[in-house]
N, C-alpha and C. Protein backbone atom coordinates (compact mmCIF):
# COMPACT_ATOMS: atom_id res chain seq x y z
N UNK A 1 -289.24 -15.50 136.41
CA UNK A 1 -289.90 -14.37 135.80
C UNK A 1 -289.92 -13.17 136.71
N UNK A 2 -290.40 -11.85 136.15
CA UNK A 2 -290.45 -10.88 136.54
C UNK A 2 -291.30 -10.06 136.69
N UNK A 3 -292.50 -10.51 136.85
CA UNK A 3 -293.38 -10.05 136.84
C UNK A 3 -294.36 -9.70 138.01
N UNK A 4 -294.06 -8.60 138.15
CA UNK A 4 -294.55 -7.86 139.24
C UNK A 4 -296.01 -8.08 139.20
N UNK A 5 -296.88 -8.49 140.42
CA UNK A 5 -298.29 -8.89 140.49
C UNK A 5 -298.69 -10.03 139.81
N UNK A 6 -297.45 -10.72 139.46
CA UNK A 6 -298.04 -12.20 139.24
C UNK A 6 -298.72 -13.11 140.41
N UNK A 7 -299.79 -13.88 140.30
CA UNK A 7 -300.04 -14.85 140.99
C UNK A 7 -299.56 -15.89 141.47
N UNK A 8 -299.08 -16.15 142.49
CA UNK A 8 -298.28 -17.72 142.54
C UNK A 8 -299.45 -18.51 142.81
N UNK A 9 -299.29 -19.81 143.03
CA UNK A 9 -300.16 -21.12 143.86
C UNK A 9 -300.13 -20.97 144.82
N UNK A 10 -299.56 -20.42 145.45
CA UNK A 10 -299.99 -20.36 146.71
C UNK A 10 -301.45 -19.11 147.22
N UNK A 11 -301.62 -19.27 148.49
CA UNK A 11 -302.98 -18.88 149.24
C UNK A 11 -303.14 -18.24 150.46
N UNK A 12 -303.31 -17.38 150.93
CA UNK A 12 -302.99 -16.87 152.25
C UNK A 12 -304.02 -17.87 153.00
N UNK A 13 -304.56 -17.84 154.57
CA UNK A 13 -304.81 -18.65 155.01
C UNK A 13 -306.72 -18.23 154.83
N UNK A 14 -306.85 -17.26 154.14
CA UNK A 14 -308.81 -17.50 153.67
C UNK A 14 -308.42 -17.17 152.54
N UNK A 15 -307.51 -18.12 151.64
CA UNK A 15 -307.56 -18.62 150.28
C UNK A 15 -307.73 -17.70 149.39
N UNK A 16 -307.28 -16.74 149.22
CA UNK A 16 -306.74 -15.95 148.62
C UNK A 16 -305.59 -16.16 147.90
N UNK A 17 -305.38 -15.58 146.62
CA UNK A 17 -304.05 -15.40 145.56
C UNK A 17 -303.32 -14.80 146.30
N UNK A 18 -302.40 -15.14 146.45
CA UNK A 18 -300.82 -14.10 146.50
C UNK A 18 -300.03 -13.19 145.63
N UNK A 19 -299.72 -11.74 145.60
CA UNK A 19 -299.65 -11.44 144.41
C UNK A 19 -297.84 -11.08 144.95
N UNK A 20 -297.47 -11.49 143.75
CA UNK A 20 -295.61 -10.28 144.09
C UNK A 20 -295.29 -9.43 143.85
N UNK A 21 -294.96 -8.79 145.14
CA UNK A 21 -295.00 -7.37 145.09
C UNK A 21 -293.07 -6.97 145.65
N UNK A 22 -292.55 -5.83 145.75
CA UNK A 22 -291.48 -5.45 146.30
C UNK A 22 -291.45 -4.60 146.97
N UNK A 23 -291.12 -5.34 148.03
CA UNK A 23 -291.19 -4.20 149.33
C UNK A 23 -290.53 -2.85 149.43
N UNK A 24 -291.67 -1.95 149.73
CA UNK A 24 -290.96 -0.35 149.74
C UNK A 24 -290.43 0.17 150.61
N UNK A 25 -290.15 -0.53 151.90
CA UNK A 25 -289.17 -0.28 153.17
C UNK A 25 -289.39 -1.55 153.85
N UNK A 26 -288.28 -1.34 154.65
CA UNK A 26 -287.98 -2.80 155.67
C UNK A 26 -288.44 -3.00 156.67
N UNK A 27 -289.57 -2.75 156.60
CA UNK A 27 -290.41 -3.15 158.02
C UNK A 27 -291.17 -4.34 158.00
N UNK A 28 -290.85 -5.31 156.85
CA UNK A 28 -291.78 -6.34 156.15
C UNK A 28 -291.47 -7.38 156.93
N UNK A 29 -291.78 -8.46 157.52
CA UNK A 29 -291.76 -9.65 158.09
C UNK A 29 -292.73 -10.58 157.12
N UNK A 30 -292.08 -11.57 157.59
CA UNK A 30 -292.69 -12.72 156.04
C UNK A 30 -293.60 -13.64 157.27
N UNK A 31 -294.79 -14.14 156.85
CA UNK A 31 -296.18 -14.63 157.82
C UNK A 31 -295.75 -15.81 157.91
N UNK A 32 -294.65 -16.35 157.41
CA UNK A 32 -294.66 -17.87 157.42
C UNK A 32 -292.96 -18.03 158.48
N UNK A 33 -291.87 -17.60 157.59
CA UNK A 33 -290.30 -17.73 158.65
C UNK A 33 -290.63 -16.63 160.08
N UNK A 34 -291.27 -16.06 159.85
CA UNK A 34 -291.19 -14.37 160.71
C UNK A 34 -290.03 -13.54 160.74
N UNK A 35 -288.78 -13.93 159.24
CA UNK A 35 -287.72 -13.63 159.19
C UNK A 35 -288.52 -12.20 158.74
N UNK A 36 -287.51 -10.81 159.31
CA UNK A 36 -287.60 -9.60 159.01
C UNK A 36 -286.51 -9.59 157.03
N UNK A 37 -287.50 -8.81 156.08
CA UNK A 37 -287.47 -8.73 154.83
C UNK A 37 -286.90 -7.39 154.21
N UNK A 38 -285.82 -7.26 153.67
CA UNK A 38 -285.24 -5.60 153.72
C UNK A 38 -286.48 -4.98 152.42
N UNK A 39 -286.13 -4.01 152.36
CA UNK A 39 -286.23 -2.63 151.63
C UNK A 39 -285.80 -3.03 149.95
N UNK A 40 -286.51 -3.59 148.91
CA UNK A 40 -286.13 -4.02 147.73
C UNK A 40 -286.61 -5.66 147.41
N UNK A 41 -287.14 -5.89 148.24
CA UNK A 41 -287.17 -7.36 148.01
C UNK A 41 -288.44 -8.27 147.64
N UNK A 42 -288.46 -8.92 147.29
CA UNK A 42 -289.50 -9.79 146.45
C UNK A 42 -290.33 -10.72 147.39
N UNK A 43 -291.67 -9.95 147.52
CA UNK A 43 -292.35 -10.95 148.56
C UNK A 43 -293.80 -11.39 148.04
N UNK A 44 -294.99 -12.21 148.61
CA UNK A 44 -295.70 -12.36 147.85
C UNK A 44 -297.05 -12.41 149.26
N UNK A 45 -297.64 -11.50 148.75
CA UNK A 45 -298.48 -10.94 149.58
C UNK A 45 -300.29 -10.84 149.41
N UNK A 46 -301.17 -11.17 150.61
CA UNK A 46 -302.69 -10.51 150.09
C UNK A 46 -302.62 -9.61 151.23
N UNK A 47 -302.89 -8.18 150.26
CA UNK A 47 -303.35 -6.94 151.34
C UNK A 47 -304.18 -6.94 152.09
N UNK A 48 -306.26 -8.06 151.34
CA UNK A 48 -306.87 -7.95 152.36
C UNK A 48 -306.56 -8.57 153.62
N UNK A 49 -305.79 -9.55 153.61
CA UNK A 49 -305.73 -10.19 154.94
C UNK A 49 -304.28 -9.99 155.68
N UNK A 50 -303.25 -9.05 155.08
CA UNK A 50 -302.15 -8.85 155.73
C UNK A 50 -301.31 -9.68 156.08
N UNK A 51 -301.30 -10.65 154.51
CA UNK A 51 -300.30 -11.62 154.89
C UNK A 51 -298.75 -11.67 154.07
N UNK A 52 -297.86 -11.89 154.10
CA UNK A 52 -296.51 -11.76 153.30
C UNK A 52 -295.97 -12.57 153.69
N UNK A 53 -295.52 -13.19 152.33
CA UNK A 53 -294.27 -14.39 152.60
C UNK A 53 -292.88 -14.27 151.70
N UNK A 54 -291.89 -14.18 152.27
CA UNK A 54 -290.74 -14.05 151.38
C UNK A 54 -290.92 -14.96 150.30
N UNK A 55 -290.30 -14.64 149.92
CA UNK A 55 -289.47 -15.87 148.37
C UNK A 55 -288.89 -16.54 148.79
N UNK A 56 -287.83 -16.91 149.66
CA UNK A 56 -287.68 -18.73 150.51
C UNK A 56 -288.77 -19.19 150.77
N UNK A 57 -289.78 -18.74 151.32
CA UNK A 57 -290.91 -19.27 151.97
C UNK A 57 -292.03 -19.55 150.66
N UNK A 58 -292.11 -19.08 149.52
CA UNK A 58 -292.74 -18.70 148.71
C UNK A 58 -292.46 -20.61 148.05
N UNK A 59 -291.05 -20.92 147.74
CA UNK A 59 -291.05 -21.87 146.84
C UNK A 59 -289.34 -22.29 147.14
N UNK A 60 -288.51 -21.55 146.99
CA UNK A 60 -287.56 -21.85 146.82
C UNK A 60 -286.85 -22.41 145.73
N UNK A 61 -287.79 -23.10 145.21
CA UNK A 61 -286.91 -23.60 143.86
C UNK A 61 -287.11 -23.40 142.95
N UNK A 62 -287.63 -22.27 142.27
CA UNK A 62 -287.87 -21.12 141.52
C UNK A 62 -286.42 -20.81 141.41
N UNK A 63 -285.74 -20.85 140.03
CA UNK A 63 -284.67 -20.11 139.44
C UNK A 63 -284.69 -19.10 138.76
N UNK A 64 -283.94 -17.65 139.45
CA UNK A 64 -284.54 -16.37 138.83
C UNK A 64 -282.89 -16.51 137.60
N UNK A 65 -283.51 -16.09 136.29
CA UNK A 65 -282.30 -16.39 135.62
C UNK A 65 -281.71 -14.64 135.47
């Protein structure tokens, strides 16, 4: 799906929703690989606690059709 600000199952680490968002420049690092995340890309994030995790890290086996 495509839906921007959807919730996944997952939780940042004070249990918080994750929402997906797309990153608006590449300065994004994902809280979980610490792989650096370009400019366009699909990550899933809580603002209050400043956490982001790519989409590998997110699930992986999620098929975007």
């Amino acid at each position: 799906g495509d839906e921007i600000g959807a919730h996944t199952n997952l939780k940042c680490k004070n249990e918080h929703g994750l929402v997906r968002f797309v990153t608006p420049r590449h300065r994004f690092s994902c809280s979980v690989c610490h792989g650096s995340v370009p400019e366009g890309a699909v990550m899933f994030g809580c603002d209050t606690c400043d956490y982001d995790i790519c989409s590998t890290c997110e699930g992986g086996e999620q098929n975007d059709q």
